[in-house]
Structure formats: structure tokens, C-alpha cells
Protein backbone atom coordinates (compact mmCIF):
# COMPACT_ATOMS: atom_id res chain seq x y z
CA UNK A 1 385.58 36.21 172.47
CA UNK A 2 384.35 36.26 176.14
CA UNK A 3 381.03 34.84 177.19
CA UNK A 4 377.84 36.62 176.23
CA UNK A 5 374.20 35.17 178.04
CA UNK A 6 370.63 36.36 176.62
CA UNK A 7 368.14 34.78 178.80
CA UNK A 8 364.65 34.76 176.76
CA UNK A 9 361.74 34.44 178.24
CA UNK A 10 359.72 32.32 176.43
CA UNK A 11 355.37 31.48 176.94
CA UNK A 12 352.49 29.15 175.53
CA UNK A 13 352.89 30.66 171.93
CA UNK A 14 357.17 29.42 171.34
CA UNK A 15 358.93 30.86 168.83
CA UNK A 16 355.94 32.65 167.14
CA UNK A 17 355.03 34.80 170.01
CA UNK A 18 358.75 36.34 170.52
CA UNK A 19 360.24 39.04 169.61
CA UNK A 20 362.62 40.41 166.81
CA UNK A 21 365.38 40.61 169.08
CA UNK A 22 364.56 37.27 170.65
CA UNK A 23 364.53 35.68 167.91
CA UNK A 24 367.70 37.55 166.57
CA UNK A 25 369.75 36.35 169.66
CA UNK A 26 368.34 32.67 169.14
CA UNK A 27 369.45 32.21 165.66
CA UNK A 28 372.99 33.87 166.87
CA UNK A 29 373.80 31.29 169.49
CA UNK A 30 376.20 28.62 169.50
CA UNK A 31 374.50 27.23 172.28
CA UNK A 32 370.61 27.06 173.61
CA UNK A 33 370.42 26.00 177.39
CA UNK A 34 366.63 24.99 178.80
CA UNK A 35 363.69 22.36 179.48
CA UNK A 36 362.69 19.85 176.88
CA UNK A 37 360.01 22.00 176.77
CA UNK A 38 361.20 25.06 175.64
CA UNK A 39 364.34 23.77 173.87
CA UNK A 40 360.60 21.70 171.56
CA UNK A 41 359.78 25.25 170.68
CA UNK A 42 362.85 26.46 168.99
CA UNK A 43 363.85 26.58 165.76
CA UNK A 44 367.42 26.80 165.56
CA UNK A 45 370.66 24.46 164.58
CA UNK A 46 372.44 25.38 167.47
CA UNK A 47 374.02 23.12 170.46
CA UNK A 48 371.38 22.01 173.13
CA UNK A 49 372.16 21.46 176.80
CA UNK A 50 369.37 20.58 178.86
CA UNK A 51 369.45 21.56 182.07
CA UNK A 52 371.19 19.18 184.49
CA UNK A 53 370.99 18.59 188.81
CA UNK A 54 372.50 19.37 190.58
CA UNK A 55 371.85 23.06 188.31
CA UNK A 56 375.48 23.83 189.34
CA UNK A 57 376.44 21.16 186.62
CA UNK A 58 375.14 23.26 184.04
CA UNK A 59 376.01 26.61 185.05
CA UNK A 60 380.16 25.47 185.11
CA UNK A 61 379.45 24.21 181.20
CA UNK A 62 378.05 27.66 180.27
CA UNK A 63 380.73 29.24 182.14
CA UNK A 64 383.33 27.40 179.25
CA UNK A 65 382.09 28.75 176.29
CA UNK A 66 383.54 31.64 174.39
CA UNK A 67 380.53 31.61 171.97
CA UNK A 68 377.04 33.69 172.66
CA UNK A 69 374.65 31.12 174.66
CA UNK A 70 370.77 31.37 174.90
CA UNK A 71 369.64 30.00 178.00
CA UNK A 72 365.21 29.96 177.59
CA UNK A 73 363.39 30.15 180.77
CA UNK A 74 359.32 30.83 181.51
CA UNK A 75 357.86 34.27 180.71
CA UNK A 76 360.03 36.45 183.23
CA UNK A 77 363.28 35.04 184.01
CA UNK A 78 363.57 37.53 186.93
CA UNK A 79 360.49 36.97 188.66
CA UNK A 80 361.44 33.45 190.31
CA UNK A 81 363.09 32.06 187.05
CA UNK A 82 366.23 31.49 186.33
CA UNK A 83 367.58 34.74 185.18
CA UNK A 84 368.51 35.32 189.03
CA UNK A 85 370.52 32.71 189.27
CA UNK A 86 372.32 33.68 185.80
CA UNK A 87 372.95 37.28 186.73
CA UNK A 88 374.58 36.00 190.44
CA UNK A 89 376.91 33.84 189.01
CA UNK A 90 377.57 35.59 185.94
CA UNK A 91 377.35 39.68 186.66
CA UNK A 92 374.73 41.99 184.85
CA UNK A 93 377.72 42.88 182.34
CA UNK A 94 377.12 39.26 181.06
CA UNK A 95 373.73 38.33 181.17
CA UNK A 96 370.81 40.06 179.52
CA UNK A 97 367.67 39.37 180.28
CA UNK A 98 364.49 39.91 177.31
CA UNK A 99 361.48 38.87 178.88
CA UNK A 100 357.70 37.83 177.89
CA UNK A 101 354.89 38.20 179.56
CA UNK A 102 354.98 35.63 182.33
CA UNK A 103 352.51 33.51 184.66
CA UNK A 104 351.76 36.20 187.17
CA UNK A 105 351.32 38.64 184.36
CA UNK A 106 349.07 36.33 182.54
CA UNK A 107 347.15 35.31 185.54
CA UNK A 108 346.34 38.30 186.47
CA UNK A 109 345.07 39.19 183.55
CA UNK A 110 342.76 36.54 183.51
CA UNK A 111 341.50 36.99 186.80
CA UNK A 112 340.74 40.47 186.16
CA UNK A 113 343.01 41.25 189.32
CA UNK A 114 345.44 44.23 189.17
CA UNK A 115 348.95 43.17 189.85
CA UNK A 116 350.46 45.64 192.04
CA UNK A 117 347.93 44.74 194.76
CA UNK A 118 348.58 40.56 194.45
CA UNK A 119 350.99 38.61 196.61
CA UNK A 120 353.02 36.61 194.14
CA UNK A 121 354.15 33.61 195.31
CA UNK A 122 356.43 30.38 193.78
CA UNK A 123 356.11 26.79 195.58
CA UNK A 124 359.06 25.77 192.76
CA UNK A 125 361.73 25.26 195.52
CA UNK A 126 363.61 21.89 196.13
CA UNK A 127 362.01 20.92 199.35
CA UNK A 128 357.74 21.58 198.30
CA UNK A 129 356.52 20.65 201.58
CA UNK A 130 359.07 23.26 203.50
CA UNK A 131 358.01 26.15 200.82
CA UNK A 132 354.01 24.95 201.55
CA UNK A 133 354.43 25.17 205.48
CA UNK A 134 355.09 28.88 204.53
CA UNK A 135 352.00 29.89 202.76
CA UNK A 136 350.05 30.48 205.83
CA UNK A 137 352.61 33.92 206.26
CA UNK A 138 351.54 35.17 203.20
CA UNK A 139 348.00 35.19 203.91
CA UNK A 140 345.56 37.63 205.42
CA UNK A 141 341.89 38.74 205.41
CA UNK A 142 341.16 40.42 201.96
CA UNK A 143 344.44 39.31 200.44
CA UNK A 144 344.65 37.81 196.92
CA UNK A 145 347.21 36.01 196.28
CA UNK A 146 348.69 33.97 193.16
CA UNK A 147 351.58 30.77 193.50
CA UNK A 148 353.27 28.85 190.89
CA UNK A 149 352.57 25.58 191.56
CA UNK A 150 355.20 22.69 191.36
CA UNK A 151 352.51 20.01 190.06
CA UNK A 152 348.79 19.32 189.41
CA UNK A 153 348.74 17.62 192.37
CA UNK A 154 350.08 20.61 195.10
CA UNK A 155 346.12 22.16 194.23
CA UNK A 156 345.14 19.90 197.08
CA UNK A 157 348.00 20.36 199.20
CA UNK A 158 347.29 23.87 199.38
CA UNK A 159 343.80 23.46 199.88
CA UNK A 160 344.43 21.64 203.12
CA UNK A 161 347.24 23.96 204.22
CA UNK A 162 345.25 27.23 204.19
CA UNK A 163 342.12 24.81 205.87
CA UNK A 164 344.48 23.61 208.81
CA UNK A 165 345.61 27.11 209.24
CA UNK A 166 342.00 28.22 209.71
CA UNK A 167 341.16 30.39 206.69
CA UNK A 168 338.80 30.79 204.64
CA UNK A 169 337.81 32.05 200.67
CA UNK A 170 337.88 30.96 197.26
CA UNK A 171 340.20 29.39 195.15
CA UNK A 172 340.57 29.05 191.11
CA UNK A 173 343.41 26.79 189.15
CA UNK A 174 344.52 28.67 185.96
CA UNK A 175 346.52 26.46 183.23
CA UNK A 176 347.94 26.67 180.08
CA UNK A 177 348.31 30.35 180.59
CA UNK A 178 348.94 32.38 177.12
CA UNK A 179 347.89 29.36 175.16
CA UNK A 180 344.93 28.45 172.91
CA UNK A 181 343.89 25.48 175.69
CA UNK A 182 344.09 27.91 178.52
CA UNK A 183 341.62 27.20 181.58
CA UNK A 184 340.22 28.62 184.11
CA UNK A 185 338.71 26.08 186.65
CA UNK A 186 336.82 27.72 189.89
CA UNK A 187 336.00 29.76 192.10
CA UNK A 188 336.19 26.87 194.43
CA UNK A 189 335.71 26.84 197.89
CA UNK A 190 338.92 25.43 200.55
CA UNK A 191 336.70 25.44 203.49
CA UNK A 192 336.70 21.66 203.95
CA UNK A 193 340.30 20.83 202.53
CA UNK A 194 342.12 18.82 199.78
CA UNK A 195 338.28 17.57 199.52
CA UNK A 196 336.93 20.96 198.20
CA UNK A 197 339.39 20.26 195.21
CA UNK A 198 339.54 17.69 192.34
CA UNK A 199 342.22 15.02 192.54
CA UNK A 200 344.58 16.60 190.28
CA UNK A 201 345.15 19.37 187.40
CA UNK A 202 347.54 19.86 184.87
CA UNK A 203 351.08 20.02 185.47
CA UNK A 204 351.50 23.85 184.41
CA UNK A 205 349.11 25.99 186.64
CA UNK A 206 349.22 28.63 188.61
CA UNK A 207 346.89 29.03 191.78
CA UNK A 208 344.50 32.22 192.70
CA UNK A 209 343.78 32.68 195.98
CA UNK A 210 341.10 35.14 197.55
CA UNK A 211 341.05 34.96 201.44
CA UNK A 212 338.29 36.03 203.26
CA UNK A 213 338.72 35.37 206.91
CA UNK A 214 341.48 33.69 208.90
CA UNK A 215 344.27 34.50 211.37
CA UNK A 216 345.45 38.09 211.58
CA UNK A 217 348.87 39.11 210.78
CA UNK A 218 351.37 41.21 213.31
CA UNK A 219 353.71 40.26 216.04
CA UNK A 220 352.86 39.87 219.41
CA UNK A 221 351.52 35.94 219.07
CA UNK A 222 349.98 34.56 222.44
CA UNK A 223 352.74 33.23 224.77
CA UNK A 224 350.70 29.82 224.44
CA UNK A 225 351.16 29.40 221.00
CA UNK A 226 354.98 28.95 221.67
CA UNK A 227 356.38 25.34 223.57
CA UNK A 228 358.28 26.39 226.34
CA UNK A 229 359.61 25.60 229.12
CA UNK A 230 359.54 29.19 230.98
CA UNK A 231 362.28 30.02 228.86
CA UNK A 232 360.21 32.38 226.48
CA UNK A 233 360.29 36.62 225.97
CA UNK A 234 356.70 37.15 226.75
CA UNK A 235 354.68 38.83 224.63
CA UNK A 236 354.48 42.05 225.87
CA UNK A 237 358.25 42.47 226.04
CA UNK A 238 358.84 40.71 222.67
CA UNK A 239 356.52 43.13 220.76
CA UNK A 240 359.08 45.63 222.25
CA UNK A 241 361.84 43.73 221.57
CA UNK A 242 360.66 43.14 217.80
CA UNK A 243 359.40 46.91 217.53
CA UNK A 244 363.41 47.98 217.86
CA UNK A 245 364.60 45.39 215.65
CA UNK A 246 363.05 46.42 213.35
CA UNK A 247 362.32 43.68 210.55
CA UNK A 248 362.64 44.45 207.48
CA UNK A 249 362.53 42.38 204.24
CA UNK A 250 365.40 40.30 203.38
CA UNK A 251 367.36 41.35 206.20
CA UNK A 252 369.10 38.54 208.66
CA UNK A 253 368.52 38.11 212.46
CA UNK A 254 371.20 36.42 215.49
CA UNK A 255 368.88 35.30 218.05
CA UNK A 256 371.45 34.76 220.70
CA UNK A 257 370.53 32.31 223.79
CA UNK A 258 367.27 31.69 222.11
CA UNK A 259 365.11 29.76 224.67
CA UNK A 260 362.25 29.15 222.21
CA UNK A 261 362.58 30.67 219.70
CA UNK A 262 360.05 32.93 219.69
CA UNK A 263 361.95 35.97 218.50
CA UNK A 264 363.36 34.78 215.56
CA UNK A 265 360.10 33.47 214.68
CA UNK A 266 358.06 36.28 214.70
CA UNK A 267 360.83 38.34 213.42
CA UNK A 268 360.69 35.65 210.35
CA UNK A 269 356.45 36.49 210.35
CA UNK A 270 356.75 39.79 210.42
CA UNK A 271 359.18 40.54 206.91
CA UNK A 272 358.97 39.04 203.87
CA UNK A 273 362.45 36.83 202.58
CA UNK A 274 363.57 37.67 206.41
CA UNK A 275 365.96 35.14 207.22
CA UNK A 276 367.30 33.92 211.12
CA UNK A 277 369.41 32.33 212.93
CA UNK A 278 368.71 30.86 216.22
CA UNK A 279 371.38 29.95 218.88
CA UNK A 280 370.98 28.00 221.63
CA UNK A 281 373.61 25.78 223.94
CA UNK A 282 370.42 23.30 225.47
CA UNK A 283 369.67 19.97 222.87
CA UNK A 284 366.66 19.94 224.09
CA UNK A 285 365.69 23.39 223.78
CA UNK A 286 366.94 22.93 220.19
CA UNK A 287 364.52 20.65 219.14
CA UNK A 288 361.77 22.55 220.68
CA UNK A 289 362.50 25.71 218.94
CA UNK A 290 362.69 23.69 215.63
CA UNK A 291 359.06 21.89 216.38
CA UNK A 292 357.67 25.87 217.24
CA UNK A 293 359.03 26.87 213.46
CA UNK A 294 357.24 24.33 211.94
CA UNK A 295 353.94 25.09 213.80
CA UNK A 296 354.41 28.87 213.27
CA UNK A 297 355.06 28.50 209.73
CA UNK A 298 358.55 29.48 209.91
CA UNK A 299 360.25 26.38 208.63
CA UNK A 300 363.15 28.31 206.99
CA UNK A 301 364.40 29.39 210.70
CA UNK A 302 368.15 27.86 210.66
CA UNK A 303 368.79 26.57 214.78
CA UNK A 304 372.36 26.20 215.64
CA UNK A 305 373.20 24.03 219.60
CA UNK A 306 376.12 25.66 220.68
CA UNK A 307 377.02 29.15 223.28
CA UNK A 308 376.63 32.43 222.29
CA UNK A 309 380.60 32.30 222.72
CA UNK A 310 381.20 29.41 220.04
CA UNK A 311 378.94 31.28 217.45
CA UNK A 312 380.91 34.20 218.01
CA UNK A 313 384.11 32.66 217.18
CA UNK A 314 382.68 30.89 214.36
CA UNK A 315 383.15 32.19 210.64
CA UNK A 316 379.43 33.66 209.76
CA UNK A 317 377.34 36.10 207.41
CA UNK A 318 376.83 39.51 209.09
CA UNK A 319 373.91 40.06 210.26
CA UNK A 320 371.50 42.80 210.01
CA UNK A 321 370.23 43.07 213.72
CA UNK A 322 371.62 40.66 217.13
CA UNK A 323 369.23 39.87 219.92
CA UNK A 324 370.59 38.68 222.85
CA UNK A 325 367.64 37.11 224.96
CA UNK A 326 370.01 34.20 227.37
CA UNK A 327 373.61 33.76 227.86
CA UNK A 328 374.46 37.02 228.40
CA UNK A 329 377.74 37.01 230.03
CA UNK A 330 380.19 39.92 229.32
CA UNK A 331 380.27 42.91 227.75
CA UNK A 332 382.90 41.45 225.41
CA UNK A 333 380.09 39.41 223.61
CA UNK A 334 378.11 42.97 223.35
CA UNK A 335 381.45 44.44 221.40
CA UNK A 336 381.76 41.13 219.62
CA UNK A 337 378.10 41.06 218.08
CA UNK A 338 378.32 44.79 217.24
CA UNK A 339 381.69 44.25 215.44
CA UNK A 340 380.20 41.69 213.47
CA UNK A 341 376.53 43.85 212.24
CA UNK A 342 375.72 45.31 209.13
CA UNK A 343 375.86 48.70 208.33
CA UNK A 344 372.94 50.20 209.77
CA UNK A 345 372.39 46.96 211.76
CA UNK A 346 370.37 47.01 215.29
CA UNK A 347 371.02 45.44 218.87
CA UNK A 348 368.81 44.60 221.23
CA UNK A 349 369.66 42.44 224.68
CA UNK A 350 367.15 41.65 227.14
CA UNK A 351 367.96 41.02 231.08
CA UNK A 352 366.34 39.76 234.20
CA UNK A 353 368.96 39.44 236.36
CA UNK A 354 371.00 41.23 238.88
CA UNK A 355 374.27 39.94 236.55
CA UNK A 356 373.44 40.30 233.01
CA UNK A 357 372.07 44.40 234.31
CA UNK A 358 374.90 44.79 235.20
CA UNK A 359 376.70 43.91 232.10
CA UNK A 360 374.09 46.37 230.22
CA UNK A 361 374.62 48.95 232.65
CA UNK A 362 378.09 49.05 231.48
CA UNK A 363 377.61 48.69 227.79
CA UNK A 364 375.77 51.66 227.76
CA UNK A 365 378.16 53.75 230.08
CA UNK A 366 380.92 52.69 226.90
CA UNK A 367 379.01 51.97 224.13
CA UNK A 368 376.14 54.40 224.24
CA UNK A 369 372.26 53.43 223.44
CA UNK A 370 369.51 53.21 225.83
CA UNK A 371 368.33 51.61 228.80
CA UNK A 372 364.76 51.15 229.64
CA UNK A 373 362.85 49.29 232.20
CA UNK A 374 360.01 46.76 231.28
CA UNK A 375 357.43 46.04 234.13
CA UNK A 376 354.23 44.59 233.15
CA UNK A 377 351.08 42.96 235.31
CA UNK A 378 348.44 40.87 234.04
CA UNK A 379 344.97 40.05 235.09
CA UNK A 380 345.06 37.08 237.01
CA UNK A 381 341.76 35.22 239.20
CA UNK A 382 342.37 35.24 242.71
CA UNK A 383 339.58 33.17 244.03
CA UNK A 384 336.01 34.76 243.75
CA UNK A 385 338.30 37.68 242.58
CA UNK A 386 340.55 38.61 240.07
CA UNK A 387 344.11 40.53 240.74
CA UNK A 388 346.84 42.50 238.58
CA UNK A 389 350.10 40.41 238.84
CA UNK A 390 353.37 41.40 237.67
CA UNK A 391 355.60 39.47 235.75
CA UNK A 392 359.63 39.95 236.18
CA UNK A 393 360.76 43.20 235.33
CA UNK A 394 363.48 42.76 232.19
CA UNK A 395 365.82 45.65 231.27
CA UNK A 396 366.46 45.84 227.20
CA UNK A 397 369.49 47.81 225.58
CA UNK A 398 369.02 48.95 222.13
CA UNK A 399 372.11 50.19 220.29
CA UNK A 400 372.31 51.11 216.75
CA UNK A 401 376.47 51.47 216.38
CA UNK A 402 376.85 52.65 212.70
């Protein structure tokens, strides 16, 4: 017999609260996989294997059996549980999925908030404080927002984190969602910080968030917001640069001779589960692009000290768009990048000298795309007056080769 997985989704109310066909698959297993939590809730004679770290340790024992397994997970194992995980290793032809009605769902519910219009949020990844420097990207004026919290004690931690990044609004800590002891504790304010907020909660909450005021979202983030050291696409020419890259979500950027990183980092702002990739040949420059991903709140930028030229011979996922903003130095490495996109993937190189125009020059006459010339001037004082002053002219290639 080959392997069969159900993954049940399972809430506050256990084995009472499921289904027929939950319960059906339950009492058919040779093998229940979860928490000590859920695995508490089930009735059943069945083998138990708790779930083990590294998770890959459990996945290879599932993989072994011939017999139907069970594996229980929280409310909707698709929604940031662990029915994603199931159906990548496993295939959809193995793994069903039966859910319940989960935390968001609940939440939602109890806030009175409708879902479609909610940013929904999990803080439940291996490194907390990364997946907390991110939060400030999901936030705007008038957004709402819910997040699965790791502990009762990342309440505060958020509290401070939307304070330091200069919002403002309301916060509420729901807990034991689904259950006869559920709570709702708030609204409470996070204008002064982790101090706004009691010490701790219970382990199982989930966090509402209303924002009323704070940073704006959008590319095109003040040139002084980014350590540099003149290496940087200013922001005028990087809103260009980002408007024919075209982020979209989930998609994966090369940012090729990366200076500061600025790019990549507001391509990572600007899509949600965007990932990028940031090359540059300078150790120093290195480190300063990683300290400007932590202050942007783009920890999950990956940096990479090498040439364009080593990255290019290096084995490496596709990506969906290649910038090339430094170490531009043949059209080979134009070829090379496009050979190596994703269909419907996006180029975009940026020059300022005589050289690398040259270069583009010629990768259009071959290659196709466009050409267009940047000049910009910006308000400067001069003395008692003030003056327009230009900045140097760049010329940017876009090419979109399949």
C-alpha cells in the first residue's frame, strides 16, 4: 500500500468540534503525527510521533510508512501551518488537507473585522527577531492587520517595533481562540512601547493591529535613509529603475554590483514574499548593505561579496528580473544574466560612464530593448540664492527577452 497523508486541522474544541470525515480518517490511521497538544485531544489507539527538530527528522519517518498517517496541525494547515510543508515534500496526490476554522478566521470574527480586507501575518519562523524586523513592511495608515504570535511575551516586542518605526493605533491580544476561556484583552494603545502593554499573555494568541498614522508605503525612499558611500542609484533614477522591474509578489531579484543596496531593498518593500539577492565584490560595501536591510526592514535580503562574473559562473535559482547597477563590463554578462531569467523575467542595467554606454549601446543594437536617457537637477542653495543642479546623467536598458 503506498503512503496516504490527511492533514486535519484541528481548534480549541479537539475531537468534539471535528468533523465526520475527520474523525473517520483519525480512527483509520496507523499513525497520528503532531504537538503534545493536539496529539492530548485525540482519541485514538494509533502510533504517535511527535514532531521532532530539526522537522526534516520527522518528515523522512512519515515518508517510511505504507500505512494511512494523520498528521494534526492548527485550524488551517495551509494558511502558515504545516500542510505546506506536507504537500512540497509529498505532492497534492498524497496529502489531503481537511481544515477547521483557524486563528485568522476566528480572530476575525471576534474583532468584527472582515477578512478579505486584513493583512495576515505569522511571527512563527525560526529566527523571531528577523520575522519582527519585518513587520514595519506590512504596515500602513488605515491598515488592520492580525499576526500569530510565537509567545505571550512577543505582545511587547511588537509594541516597541511598530513605536520605533514611528506608528501609531491600537492594539488588542486575542487568546484561546474557539475555546470556552477565549479573551479578548484591549484596545490598547502602542504609542509609548513595550510599556503600553502588560508584561506577558498567554502562550496561544494572536495579535490585532489597527494603524492609524505612520510612515507611508511606496518606493522612492530618501537617498539619506540609505548608508552610502556615493555608491547609491538615487532616488529619482531608482523609482525608474524599480518602475521597470516590476516587483511583484514572490518573485526573485539579482542586484548585480549592488553599491548599497538600495535596489534590492526597496524592491524587497515594495512586494510581498519578494525575495533578493545582492552582489557586490567590496567587503566593506557588504557589510553596509547588510546594516541598510536591517534598518529598512528588509532583513531577509541575502548579500553575496564576490564579481558580477563569479556569480555568474556560480550554480543559482533563476531569477525573475537582473539589475545591473556596477560592474558592468561586457556585453557577455548582459547575454549571461538573460540566459539565466525566468520566463517572463525583466532586465534593467544602469550606466554613467563613457564604457559601460557603450556596452548598452551594443546590447541593444543585438539584443533589442530600449535605451533612454536619465538627466535630473535638484534644488540646491547657492548663497543668498538657491540654484537647479544636475546630477550625472545615467543611461538604463530595459529588456524583457522571453
Amino acid at each position: 500500500m503506498s503512503l496516504r497523508i490527511t492533514v486535519v486541522g484541528i481548534g480549541e474544541g479537539g475531537w468534539d468540534e471535528l468533523g465526520a470525515q475527520a474523525q473517520a480518517a483519525i480512527q483509520a490511521a496507523s499513525l497520528l503525527v503532531g504537538g503534545e497538544r493536539h496529539l492530548a485531544m485525540i482519541r485514538s489507539t494509533a502510533q504517535r510521533l511527535l514532531w521532532q527538530r530539526p522537522i526534516q527528522t520527522t518528515l523522512d519517518v512519515i515518508a517510511l510508512q505504507t500505512q494511512p498517517v494523520v498528521v494534526l496541525a492548527s485550524g488551517e494547515p495551509l494558511w502558515f501551518g504545516a500542510g505546506r510543508m506536507l504537500v512540497e515534500r509529498f505532492g497534492r496526490e498524497v496529502v489531503s488537507v481537511l481544515p477547521t476554522p483557524g486563528s485568522f478566521s476566528l480572530a476575525s470574527a471576534a474583532m468584527g473585522w472582515p477578512l478579505e480586507g486584513l493583512v495576515c501575518r505569522s511571527l512563527h519562523g525560526s529566527d523571531p527577531e528577523r520575522d519582527l524586523s519585518q513587520l514595519q513592511q506590512w504596515c500602513y495608515p488605515g491598515a488592520r492587520l492580525l499576526l500569530l504570535t510565537r509567545d505571550g511575551q512577543q505582545v511587547r516586542q511588537i509594541a516597541q517595533a511598530l513605536h520605533d518605526g514611528g506608528f501609531s493605533g491600537r492594539l488588542w491580544v486575542l487568546s484561546q481562540l474557539g475555546g470556552a476561556a477565549q479573551r479578548v484583552s484591549g484596545p490598547l494603545s502602542f504609542d509609548q512601547g513595550a510599556e503600553s502593554v502588560e508584561a506577558e499573555y498567554p502562550a496561544l494568541n494572536v495579535v490585532a493591529l489597527r494603524i492609524h498614522n505612520g510612515p507611508r508605503p511606496g518606493i522612492g525612499l530618501a537617498d539619506e535613509r540609505f548608508e552610502n558611500d556615493g555608491m547609491l542609484t538615487k532616488r529619482s533614477l531608482r523609482i525608474l529603475t524599480l518602475a521597470n522591474l516590476c516587483p511583484l509578489p514572490g518573485q526573485l531579484l539579482w542586484d548585480l554590483g549592488a553599491g548599497s543596496g538600495s535596489v534590492a531593498i526597496e524592491w524587497l518593500r515594495a512586494a510581498p514574499r519578494s525575495r533578493a539577492i545582492a552582489v557586490e565584490q567590496d567587503a566593506v560595501r557588504v557589510q553596509r548593505i547588510e546594516r541598510n536591510a536591517e534598518a529598512l526592514a528588509t532583513p531577509q535580503l541575502r548579500v553575496r561579496c564576490c564579481s558580477n562574473a563569479q556569480w555568474l559562473r556560480a550554480p543559482s535559482m533563476a531569477p525573475d528580473a537582473v539589475f545591473i547597477g556596477g560592474g558592468l563590463a561586457s556585453l557577455d554578462m548582459i547575454e549571461q544574466c538573460c540566459a539565466r531569467l525566468r520566463p517572463g523575467g525583466r532586465l534593467v542595467a544602469n550606466a554613467v560612464t563613457v564604457q559601460a554606454e557603450q556596452i548598452l549601446i551594443a546590447a541593444q543594437a543585438q539584443l533589442g530593448g530600449s535605451l533612454e536617457r536619465v538627466a535630473t537637477s535638484s534644488l540646491r542653495d547657492l548663497g543668498r540664492f538657491q540654484s537647479f543642479q544636475p546630477a550625472m546623467p545615467a543611461l538604463q536598458y530595459v529588456l524583457c527577452p522571453n
